[in-house]
C-alpha atoms as a PDB file:
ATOM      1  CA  UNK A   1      -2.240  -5.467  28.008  1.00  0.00           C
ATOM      2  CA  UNK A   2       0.007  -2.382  28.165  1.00  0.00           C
ATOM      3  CA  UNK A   3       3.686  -3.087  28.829  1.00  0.00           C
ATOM      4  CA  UNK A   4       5.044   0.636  28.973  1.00  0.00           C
ATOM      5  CA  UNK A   5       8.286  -0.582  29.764  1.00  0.00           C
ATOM      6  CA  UNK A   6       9.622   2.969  30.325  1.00  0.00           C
ATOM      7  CA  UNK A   7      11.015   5.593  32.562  1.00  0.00           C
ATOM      8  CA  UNK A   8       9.222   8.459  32.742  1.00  0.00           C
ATOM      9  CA  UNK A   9       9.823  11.557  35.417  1.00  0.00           C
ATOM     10  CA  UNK A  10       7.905  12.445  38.367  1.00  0.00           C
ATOM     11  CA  UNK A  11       7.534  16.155  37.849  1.00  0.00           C
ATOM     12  CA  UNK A  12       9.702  19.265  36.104  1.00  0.00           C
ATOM     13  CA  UNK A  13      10.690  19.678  39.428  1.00  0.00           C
ATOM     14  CA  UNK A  14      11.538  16.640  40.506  1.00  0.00           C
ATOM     15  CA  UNK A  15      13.003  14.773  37.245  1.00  0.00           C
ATOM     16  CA  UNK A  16      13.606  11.254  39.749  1.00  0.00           C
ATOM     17  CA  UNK A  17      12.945   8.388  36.905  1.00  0.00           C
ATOM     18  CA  UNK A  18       9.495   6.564  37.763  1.00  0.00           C
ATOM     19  CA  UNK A  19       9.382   3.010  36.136  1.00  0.00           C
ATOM     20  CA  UNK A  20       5.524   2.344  34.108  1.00  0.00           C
ATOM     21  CA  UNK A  21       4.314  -0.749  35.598  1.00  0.00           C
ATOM     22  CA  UNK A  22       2.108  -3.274  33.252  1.00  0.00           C
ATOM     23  CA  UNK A  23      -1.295  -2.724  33.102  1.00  0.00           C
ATOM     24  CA  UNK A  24      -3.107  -6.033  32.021  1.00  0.00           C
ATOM     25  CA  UNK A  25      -6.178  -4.783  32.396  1.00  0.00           C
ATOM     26  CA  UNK A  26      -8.281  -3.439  29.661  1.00  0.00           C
ATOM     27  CA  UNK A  27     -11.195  -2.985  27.352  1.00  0.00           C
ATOM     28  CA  UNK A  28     -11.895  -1.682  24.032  1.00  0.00           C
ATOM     29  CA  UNK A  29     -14.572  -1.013  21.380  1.00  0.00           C
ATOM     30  CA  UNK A  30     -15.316   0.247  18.135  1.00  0.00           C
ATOM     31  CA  UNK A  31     -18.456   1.363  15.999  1.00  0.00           C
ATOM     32  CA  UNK A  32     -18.715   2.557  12.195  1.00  0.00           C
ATOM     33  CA  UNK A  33     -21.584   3.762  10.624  1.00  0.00           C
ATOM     34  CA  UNK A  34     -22.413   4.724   7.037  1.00  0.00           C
ATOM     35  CA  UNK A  35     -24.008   7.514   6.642  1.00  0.00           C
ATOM     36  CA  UNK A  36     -23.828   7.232   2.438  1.00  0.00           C
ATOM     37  CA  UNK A  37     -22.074   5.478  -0.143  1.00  0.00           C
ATOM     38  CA  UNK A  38     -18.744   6.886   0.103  1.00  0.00           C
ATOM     39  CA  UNK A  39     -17.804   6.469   3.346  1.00  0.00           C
ATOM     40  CA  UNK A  40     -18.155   5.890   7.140  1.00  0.00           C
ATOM     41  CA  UNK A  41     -17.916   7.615  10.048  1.00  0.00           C
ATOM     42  CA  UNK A  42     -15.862   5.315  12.778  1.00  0.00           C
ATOM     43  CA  UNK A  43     -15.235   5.888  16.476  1.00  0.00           C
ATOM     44  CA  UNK A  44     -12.754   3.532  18.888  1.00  0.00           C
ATOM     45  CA  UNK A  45     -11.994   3.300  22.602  1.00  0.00           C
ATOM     46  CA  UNK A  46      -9.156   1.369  24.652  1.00  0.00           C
ATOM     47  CA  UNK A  47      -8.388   1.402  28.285  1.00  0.00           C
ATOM     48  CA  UNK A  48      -5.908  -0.325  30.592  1.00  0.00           C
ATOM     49  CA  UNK A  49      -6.054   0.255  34.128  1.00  0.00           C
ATOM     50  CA  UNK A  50      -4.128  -1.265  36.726  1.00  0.00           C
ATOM     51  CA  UNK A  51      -3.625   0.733  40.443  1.00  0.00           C
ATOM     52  CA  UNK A  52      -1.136   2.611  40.044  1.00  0.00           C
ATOM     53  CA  UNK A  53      -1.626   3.407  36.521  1.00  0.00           C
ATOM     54  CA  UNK A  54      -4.094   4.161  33.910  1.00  0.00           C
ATOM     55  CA  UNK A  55      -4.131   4.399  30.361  1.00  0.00           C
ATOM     56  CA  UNK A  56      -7.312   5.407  27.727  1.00  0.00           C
ATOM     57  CA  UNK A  57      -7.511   5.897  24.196  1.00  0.00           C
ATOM     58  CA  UNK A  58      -9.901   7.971  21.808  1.00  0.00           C
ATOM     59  CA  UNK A  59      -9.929   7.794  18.005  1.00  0.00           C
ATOM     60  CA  UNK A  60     -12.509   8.920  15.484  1.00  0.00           C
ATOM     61  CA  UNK A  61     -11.657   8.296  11.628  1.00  0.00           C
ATOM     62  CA  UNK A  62     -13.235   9.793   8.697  1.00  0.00           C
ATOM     63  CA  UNK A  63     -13.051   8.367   5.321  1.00  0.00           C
ATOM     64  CA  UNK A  64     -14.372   9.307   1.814  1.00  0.00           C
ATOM     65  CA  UNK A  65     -14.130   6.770  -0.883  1.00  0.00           C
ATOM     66  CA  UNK A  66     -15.116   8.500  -4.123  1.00  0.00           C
ATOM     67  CA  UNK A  67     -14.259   5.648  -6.280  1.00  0.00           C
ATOM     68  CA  UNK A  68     -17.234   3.873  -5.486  1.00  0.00           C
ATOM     69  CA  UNK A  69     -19.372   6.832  -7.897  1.00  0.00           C
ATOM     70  CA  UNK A  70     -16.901   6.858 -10.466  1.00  0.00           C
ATOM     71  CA  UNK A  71     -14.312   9.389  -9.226  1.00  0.00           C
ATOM     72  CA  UNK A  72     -10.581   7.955  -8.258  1.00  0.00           C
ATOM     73  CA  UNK A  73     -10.427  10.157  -4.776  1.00  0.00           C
ATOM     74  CA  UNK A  74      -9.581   8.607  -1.456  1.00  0.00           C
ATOM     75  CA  UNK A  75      -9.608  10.792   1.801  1.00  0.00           C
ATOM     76  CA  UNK A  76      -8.376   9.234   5.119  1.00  0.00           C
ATOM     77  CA  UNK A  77      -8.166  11.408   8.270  1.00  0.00           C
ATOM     78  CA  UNK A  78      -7.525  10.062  11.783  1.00  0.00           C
ATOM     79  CA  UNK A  79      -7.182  11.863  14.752  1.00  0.00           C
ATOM     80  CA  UNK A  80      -5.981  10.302  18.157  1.00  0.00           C
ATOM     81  CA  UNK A  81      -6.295  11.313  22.172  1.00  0.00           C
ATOM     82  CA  UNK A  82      -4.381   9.641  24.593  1.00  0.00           C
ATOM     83  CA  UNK A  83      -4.552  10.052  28.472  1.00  0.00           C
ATOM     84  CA  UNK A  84      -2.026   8.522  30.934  1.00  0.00           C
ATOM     85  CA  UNK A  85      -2.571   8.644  34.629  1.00  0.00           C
ATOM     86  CA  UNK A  86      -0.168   7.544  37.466  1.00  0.00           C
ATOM     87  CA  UNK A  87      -1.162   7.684  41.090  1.00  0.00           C
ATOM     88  CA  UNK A  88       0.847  10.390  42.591  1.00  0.00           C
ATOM     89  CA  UNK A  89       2.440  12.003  38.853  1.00  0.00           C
ATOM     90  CA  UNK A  90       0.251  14.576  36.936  1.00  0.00           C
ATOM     91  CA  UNK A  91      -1.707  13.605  33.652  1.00  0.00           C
ATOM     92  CA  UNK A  92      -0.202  13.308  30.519  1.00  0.00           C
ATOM     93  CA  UNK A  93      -2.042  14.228  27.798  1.00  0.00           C
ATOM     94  CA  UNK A  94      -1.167  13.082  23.469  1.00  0.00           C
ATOM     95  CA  UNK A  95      -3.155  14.206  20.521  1.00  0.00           C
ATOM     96  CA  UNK A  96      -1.630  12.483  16.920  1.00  0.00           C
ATOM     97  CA  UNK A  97      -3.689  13.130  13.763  1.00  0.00           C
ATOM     98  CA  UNK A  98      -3.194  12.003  10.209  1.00  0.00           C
ATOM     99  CA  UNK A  99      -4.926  12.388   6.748  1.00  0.00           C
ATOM    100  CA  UNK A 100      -4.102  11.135   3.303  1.00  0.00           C
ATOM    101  CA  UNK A 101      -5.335  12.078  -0.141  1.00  0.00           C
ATOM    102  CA  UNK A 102      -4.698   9.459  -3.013  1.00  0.00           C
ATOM    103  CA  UNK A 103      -5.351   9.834  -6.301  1.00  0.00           C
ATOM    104  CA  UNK A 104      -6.405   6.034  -7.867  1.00  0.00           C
END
């Protein structure tokens, strides 16, 4: 369930506060594969959709775990897409990304 809970505006020219309704319908999934020893590659999806609104998520992570052949090197990178639809508004698009080196 998505419970936005927020105001957001109808258009730059038209800044009129439009309240998200919930959206308590949804689905997600996830699959990981490794390709060798030190890592998989992972992709996830999530929707919620609910007339008047929509909401979908992309992620695909990358990891490399180089402690598992003797070398104390962890790489994490993640990077996100996020699509919001409202009957009526334009789309609003997000892209997030992180990634992490530690040393062990």
């Amino acid at each position: 369930m998505v419970k936005p809970g927020g105001n957001v505006p109808q258009s730059p020219s038209n800044p009129v506060a439009f309240k998200l309704p919930s959206s308590p319908t949804g689905v997600g999934a996830s699959l990981s594969y490794n390709f060798t020893n030190i890592g998989p590659l992972e992709g996830d999806y999530g929707g919620n959709w609910k007339d008047p609104i929509g909401e979908h998520t992309g992620k695909h992570r990358t990891e490399v775990d180089l402690s598992r052949v003797n070398i104390n090197v962890f790489v994490h990178t993640l990077i996100s897409v996020n699509r919001l639809t409202v009957n009526g508004l334009d789309p609003s698009n997000g892209v997030g990304g992180i990634s992490v080196a530690a040393w062990i």
